[in-house]
Protein backbone atom coordinates (compact mmCIF):
# COMPACT_ATOMS: atom_id res chain seq x y z
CA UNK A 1 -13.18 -13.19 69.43
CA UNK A 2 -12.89 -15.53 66.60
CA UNK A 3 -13.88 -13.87 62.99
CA UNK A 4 -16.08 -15.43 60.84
CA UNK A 5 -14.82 -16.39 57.54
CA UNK A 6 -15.94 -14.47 54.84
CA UNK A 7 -16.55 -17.56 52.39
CA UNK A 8 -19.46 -18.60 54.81
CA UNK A 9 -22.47 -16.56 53.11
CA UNK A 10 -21.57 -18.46 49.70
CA UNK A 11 -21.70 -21.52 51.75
CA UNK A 12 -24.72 -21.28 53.23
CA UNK A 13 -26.27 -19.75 49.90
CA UNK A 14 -24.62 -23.28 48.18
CA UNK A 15 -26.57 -24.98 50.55
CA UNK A 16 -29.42 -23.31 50.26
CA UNK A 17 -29.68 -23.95 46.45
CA UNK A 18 -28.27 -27.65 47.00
CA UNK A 19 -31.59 -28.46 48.93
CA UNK A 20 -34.13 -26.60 47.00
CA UNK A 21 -33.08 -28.81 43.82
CA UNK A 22 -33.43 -31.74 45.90
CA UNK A 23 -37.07 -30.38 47.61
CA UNK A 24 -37.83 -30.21 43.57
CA UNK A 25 -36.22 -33.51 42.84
CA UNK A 26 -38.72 -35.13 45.74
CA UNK A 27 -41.61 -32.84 44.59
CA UNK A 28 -41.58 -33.98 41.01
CA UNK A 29 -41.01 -37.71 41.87
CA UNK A 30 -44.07 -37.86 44.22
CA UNK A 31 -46.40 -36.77 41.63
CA UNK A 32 -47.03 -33.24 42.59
CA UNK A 33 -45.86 -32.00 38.98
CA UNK A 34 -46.18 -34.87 36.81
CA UNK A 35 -48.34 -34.11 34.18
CA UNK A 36 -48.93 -38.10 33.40
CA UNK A 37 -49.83 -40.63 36.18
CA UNK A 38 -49.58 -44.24 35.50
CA UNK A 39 -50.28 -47.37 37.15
CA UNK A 40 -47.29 -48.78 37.53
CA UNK A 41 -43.63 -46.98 38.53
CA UNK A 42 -41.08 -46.78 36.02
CA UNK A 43 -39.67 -49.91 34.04
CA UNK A 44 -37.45 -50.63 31.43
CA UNK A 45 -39.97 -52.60 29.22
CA UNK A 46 -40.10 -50.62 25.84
CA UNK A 47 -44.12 -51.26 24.47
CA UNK A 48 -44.49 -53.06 21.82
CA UNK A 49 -46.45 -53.90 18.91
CA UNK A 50 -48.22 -57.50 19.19
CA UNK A 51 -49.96 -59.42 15.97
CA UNK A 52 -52.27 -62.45 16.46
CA UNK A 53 -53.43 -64.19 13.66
CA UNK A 54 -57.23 -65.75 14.58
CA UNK A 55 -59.47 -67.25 12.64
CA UNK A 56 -63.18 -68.22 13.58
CA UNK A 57 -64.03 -71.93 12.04
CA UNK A 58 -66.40 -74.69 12.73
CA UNK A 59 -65.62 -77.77 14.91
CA UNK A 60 -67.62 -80.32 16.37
CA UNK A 61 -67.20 -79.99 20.30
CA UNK A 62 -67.53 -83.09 22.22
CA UNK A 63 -68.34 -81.68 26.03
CA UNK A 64 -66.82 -85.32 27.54
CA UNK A 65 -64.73 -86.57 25.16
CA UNK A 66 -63.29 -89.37 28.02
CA UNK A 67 -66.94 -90.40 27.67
CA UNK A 68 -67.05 -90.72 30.93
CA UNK A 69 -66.05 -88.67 34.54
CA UNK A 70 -62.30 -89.42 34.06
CA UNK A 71 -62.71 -88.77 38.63
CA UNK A 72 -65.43 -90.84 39.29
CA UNK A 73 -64.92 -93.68 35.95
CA UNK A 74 -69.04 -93.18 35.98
CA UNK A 75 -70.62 -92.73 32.99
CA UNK A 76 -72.03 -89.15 32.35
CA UNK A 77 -75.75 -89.32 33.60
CA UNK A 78 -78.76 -88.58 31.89
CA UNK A 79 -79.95 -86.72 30.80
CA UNK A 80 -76.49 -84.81 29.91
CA UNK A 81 -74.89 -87.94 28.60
CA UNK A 82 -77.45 -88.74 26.02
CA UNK A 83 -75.96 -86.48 23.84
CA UNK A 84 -72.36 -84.54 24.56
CA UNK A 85 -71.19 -83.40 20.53
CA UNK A 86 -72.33 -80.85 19.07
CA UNK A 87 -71.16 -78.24 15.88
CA UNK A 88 -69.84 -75.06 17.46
CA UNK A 89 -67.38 -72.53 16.13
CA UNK A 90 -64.12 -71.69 17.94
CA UNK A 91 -61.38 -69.23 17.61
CA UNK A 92 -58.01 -70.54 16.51
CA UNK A 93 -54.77 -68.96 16.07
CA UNK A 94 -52.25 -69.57 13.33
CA UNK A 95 -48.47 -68.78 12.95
CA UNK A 96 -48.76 -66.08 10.25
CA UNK A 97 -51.10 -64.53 7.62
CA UNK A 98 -50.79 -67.16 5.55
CA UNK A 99 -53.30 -69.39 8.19
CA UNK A 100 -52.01 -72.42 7.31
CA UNK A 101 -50.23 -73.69 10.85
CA UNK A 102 -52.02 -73.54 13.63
CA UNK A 103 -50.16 -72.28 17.20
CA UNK A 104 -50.68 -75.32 19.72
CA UNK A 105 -52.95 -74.01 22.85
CA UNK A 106 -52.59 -75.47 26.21
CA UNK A 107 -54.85 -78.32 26.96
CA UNK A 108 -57.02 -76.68 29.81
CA UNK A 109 -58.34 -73.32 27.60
CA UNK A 110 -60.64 -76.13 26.04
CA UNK A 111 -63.42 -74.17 23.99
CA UNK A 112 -61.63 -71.30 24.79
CA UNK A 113 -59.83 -69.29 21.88
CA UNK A 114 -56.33 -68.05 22.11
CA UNK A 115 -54.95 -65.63 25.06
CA UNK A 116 -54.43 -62.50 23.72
CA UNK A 117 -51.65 -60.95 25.61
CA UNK A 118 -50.65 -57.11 26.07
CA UNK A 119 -48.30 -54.95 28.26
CA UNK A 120 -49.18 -51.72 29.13
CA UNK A 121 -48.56 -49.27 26.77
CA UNK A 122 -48.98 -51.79 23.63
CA UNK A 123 -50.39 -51.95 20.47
CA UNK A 124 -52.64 -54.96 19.66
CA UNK A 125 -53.24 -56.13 16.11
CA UNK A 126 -55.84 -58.75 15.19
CA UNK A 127 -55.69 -60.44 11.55
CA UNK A 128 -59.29 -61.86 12.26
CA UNK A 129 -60.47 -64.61 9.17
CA UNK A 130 -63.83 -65.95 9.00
CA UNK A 131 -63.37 -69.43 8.24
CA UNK A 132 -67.10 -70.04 9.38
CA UNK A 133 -70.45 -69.93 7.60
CA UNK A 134 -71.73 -66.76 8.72
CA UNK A 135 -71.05 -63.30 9.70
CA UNK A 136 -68.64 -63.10 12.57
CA UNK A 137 -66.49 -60.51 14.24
CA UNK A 138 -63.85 -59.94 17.13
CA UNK A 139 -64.70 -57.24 20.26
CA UNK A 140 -62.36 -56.64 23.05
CA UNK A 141 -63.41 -55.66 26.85
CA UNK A 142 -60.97 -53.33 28.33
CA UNK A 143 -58.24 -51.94 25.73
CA UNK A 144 -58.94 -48.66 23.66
CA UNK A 145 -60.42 -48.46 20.24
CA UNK A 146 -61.72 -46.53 18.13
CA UNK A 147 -65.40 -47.28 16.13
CA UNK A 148 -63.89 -48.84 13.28
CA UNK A 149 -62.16 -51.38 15.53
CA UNK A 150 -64.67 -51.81 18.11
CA UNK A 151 -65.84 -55.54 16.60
CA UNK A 152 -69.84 -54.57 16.92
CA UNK A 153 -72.16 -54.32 14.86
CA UNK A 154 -72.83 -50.46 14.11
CA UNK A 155 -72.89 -47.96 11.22
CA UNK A 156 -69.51 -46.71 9.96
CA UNK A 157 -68.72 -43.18 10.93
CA UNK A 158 -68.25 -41.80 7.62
CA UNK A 159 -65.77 -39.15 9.66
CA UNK A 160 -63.33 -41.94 11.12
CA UNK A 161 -60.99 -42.70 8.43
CA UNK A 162 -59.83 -46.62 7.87
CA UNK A 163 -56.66 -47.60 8.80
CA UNK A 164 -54.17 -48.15 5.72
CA UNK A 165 -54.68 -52.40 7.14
CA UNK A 166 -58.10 -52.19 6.25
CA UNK A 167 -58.35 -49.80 2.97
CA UNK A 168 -59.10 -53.16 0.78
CA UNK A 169 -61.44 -54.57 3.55
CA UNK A 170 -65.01 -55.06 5.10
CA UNK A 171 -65.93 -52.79 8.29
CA UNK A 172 -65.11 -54.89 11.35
CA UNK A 173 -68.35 -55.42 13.08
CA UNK A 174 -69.41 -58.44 10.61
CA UNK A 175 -67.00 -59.90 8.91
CA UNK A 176 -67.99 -62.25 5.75
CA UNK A 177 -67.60 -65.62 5.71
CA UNK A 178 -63.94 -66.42 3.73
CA UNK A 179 -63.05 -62.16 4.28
CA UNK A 180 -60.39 -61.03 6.73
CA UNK A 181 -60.45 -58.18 8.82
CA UNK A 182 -57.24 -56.32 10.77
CA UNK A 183 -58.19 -55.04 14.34
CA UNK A 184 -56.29 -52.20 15.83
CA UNK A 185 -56.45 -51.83 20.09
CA UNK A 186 -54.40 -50.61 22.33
CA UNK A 187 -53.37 -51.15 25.89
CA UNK A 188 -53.70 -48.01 28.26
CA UNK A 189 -53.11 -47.46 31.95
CA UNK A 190 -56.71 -48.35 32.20
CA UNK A 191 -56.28 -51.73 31.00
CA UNK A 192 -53.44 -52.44 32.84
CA UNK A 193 -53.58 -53.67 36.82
CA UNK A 194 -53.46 -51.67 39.49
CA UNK A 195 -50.40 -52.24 41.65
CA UNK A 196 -53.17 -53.55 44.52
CA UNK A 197 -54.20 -56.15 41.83
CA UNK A 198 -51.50 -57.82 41.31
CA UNK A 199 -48.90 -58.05 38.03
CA UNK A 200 -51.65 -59.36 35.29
CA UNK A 201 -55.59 -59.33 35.11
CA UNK A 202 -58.27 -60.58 32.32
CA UNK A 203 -60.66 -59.33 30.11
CA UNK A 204 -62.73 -60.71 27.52
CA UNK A 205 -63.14 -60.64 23.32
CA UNK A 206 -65.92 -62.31 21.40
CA UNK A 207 -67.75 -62.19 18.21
CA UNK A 208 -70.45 -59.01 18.51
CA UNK A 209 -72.56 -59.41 15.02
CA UNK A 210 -75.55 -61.87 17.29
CA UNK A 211 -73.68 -60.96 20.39
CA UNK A 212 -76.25 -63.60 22.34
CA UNK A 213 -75.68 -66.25 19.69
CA UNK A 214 -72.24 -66.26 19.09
CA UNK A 215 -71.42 -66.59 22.59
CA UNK A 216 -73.01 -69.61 22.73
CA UNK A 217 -71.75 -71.05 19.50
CA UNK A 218 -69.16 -70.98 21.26
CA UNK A 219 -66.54 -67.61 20.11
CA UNK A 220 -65.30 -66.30 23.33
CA UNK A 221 -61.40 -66.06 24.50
CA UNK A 222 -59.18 -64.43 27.31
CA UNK A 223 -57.33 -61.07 26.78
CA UNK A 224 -54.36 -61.00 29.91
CA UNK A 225 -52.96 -57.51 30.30
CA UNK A 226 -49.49 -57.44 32.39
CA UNK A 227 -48.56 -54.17 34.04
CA UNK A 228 -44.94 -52.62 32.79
CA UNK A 229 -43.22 -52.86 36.53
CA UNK A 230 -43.72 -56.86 36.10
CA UNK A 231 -43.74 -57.66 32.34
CA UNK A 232 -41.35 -60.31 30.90
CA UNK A 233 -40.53 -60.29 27.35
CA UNK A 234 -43.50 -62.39 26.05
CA UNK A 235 -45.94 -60.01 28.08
CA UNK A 236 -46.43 -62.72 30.63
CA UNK A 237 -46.16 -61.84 34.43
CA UNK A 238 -42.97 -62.18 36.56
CA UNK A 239 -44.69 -62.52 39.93
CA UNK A 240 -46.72 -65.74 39.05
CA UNK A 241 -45.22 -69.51 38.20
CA UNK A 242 -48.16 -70.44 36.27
CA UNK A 243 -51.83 -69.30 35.21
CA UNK A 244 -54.70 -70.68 34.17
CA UNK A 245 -57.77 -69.33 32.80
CA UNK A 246 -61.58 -71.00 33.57
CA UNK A 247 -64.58 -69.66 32.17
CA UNK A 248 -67.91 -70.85 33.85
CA UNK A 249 -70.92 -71.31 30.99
CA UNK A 250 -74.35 -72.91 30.73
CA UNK A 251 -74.38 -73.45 26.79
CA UNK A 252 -77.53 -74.42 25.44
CA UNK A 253 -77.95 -76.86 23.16
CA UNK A 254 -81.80 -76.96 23.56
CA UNK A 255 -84.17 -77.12 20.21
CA UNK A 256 -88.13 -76.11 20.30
CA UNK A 257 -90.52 -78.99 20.64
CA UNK A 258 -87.50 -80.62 22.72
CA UNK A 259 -88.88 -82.61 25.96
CA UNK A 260 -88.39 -81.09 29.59
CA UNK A 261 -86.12 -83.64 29.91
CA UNK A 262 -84.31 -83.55 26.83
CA UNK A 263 -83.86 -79.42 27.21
CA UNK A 264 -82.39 -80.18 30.26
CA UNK A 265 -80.02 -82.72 28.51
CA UNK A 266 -78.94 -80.26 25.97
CA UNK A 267 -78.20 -77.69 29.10
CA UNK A 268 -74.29 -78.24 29.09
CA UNK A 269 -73.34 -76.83 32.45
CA UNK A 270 -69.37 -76.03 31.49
CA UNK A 271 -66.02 -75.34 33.08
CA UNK A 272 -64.13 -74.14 29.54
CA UNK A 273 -66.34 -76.24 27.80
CA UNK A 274 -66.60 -79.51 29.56
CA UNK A 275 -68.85 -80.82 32.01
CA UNK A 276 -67.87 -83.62 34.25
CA UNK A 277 -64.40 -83.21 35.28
CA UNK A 278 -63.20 -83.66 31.69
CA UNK A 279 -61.25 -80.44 31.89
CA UNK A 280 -57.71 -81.56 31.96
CA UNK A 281 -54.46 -79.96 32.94
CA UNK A 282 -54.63 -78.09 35.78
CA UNK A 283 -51.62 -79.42 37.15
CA UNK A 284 -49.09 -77.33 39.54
CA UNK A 285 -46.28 -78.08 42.03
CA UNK A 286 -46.07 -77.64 45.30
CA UNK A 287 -44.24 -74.24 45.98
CA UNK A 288 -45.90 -72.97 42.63
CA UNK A 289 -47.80 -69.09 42.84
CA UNK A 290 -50.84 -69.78 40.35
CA UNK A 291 -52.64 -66.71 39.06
CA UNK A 292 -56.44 -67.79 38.19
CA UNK A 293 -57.97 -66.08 35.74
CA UNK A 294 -61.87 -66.54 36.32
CA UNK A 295 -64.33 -65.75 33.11
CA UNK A 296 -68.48 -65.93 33.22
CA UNK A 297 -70.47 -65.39 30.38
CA UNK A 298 -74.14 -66.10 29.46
CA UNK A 299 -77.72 -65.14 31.35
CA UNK A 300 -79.25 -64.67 34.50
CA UNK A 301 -78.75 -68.95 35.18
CA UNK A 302 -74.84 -67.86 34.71
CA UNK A 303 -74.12 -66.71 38.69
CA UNK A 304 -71.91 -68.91 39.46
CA UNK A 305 -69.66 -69.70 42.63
CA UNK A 306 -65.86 -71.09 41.68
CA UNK A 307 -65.15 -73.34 44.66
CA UNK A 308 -61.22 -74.84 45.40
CA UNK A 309 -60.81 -77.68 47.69
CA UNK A 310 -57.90 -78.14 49.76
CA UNK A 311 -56.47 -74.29 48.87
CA UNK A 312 -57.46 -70.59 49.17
CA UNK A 313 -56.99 -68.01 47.13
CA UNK A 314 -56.60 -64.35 47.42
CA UNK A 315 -59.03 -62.27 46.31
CA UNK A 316 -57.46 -59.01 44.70
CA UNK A 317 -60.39 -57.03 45.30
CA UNK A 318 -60.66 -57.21 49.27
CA UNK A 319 -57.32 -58.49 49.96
CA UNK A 320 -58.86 -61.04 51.62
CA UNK A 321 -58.41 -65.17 51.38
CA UNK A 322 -61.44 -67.35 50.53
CA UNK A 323 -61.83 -70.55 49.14
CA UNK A 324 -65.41 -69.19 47.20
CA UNK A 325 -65.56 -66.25 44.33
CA UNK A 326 -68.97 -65.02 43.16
CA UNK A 327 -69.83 -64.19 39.31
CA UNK A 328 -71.95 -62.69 36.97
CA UNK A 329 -72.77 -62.72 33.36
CA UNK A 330 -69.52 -61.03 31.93
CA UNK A 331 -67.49 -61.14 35.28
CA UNK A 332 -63.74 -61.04 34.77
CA UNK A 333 -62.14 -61.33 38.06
CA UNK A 334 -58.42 -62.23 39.01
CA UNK A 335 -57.34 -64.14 42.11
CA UNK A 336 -54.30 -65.30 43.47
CA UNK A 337 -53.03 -68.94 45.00
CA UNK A 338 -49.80 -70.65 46.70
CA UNK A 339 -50.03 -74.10 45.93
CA UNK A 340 -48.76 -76.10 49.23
CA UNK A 341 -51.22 -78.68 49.80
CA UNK A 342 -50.62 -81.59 47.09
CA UNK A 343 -52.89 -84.10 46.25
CA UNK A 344 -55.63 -84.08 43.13
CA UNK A 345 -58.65 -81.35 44.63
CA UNK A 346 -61.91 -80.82 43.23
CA UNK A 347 -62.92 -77.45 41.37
CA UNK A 348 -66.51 -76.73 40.73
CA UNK A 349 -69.33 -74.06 40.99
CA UNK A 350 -71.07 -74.55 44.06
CA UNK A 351 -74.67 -73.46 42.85
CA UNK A 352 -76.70 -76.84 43.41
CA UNK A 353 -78.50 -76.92 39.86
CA UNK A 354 -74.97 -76.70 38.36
CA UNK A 355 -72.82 -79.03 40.13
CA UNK A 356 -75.86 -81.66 39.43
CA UNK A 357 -75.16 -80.81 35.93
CA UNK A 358 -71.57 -81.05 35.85
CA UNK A 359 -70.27 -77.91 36.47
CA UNK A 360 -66.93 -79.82 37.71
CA UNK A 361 -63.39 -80.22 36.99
CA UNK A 362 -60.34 -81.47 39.06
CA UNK A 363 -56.93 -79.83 39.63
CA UNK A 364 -54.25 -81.10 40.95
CA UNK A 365 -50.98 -80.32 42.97
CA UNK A 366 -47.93 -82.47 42.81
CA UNK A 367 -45.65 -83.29 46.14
């Protein structure tokens, strides 16, 4: 009978150990003893700290500046062509503190101010001068802040010490006219997207002093978070070719003792500003994955129905393809499209009333 060797208890006890570490090693990767979850599995981006420089300042819009429907080549119908400027104030970013060059924006944001971009795990800072004629401010949907940051108007908590930024300055819920103001938010798992929704979502800012009232003048912008897993440098997403951001807005431009008629006039039914296909640049390739970033703001008239032709779009939330998305007042939603179908498609809400007003823009997809 063969003996067994006497080295084969250490062995087997070698063994054992071996795949207990490894049981631990699979335990502690799945979750069961992590003491942080986040959103998104391990990357090498390092967060960062990212400074805009915004100013709010008075412009006259022009709602169709082609003075026309640049699709059609009809003139814009009454009663919404009788009048399409009007003074509104806009948020505009600048190269540096000294707010002297402004940063070029692509052609398609339209009224739109700046995209403020974050990564997961970021620090935001907002140099925010009021270049306008009254009290304005800056408030974020979605990243963390603390009162003193929170762009609303409030009482200061006397317990909530200023940041060293803001030592020489006014509290940030109303900012002066010609005063500055340094915001301070940050970008937490909670901000960031899910893995189900994709590598990027939106979120709003806009001035908070006459919430109602500066909306409609017209200071409202895009905040795109990127997850960490699909961050590139610039905090843009790595899993999209392009993206494009379209906020859908009834501004009203209506004075008392105004007409039926002429209150319906001054009812600007708006794709990023415009009415009447005069939103430009929405312009793609064939091949091309498009992230759309859809925005609604406004009042019970704003439920509004973004409607592609010729494409569909994934809708993050069901996982499902449509070629219709539903929003409400302050709906931020993020969907998803392969562009394969060229030609020059029409884009428009699909609620009657508003696609009579001109509630209408064209994109297009080259071969």
């Amino acid at each position: 009978m063969k003996k067994i060797p006497k080295s084969t208890p250490a062995i087997i006890i070698a063994l054992g150990i071996v795949c207990t570490v490894l049981a631990l090693l699979v335990l502690c990767t799945s979750g069961v003893f992590s003491q942080h979850v986040t959103t998104t599995p391990q990357s090498l981006y390092v967060p960062q700290t990212r400074t805009y420089y915004i100013a709010a300042e008075n412009v006259t819009w022009d709602y169709a500046p082609a003075g026309k429907d640049p699709f059609t080549k009809q003139p814009i119908p009454s009663p919404w062509g009788e009048q399409t400027k009007y003074k509104k104030v806009r948020y505009i970013e600048y190269t540096d503190a000294t707010f002297t060059v402004k940063k070029t924006q692509p052609v398609w944001l339209g009224i739109l101010g700046p995209i403020i971009r974050g990564v997961e795990g970021d620090t935001i800072k907002v140099i925010f001068y009021n270049k306008a004629d009254k009290p304005y401010s800056m408030h974020p949907h979605g990243l963390l802040y603390d009162k003193n940051n929170e762009g609303a108007t409030m009482t200061v908590d006397p317990k909530m010490p200023m940041s060293a930024d803001n030592q020489m300055e006014n509290n940030g819920d109303e900012v002066m006219p010609g005063e500055k103001y340094t915001y301070t938010w940050h970008v937490t798992a909670e901000s960031a997207p899910q893995e189900s929704e994709g590598g990027s979502k939106v979120w709003w800012y806009h001035s908070h002093v006459d919430p109602l009232q500066d909306v409609q003048d017209g200071l409202v912008g895009p905040i795109v978070i990127t997850s960490a897993k699909h961050a590139k440098p610039d905090g843009t997403p790595d899993d999209v070719d392009k993206e494009f951001v379209t906020m859908f807005m009834i501004f009203d431009e209506s004075k008392p003792g105004m007409s039926a008629a002429q209150t319906e006039g001054s009812m600007k039914y708006t794709i990023n500003g415009y009415i009447f296909d005069n939103l430009q640049g929405l312009v793609m390739n064939k091949g091309d994955k498009i992230r759309w970033y859809l925005l609604d703001l406004g009042n019970e008239m704003d439920m509004h129905t973004p409607h592609w032709h010729g494409e569909v779009v994934l809708n993050r939330e069901t996982n499902t393809y449509t070629d219709v998305m539903e929003l409400l007042p302050g709906s931020m939603k993020t969907v998803d499209m392969l562009a394969y179908n060229p030609g020059q498609w029409m884009y428009h809400c699909h609620v009657a009333d508003h696609m009579l007003g001109g509630m209408t823009a064209m994109y297009t997809i080259n071969p």
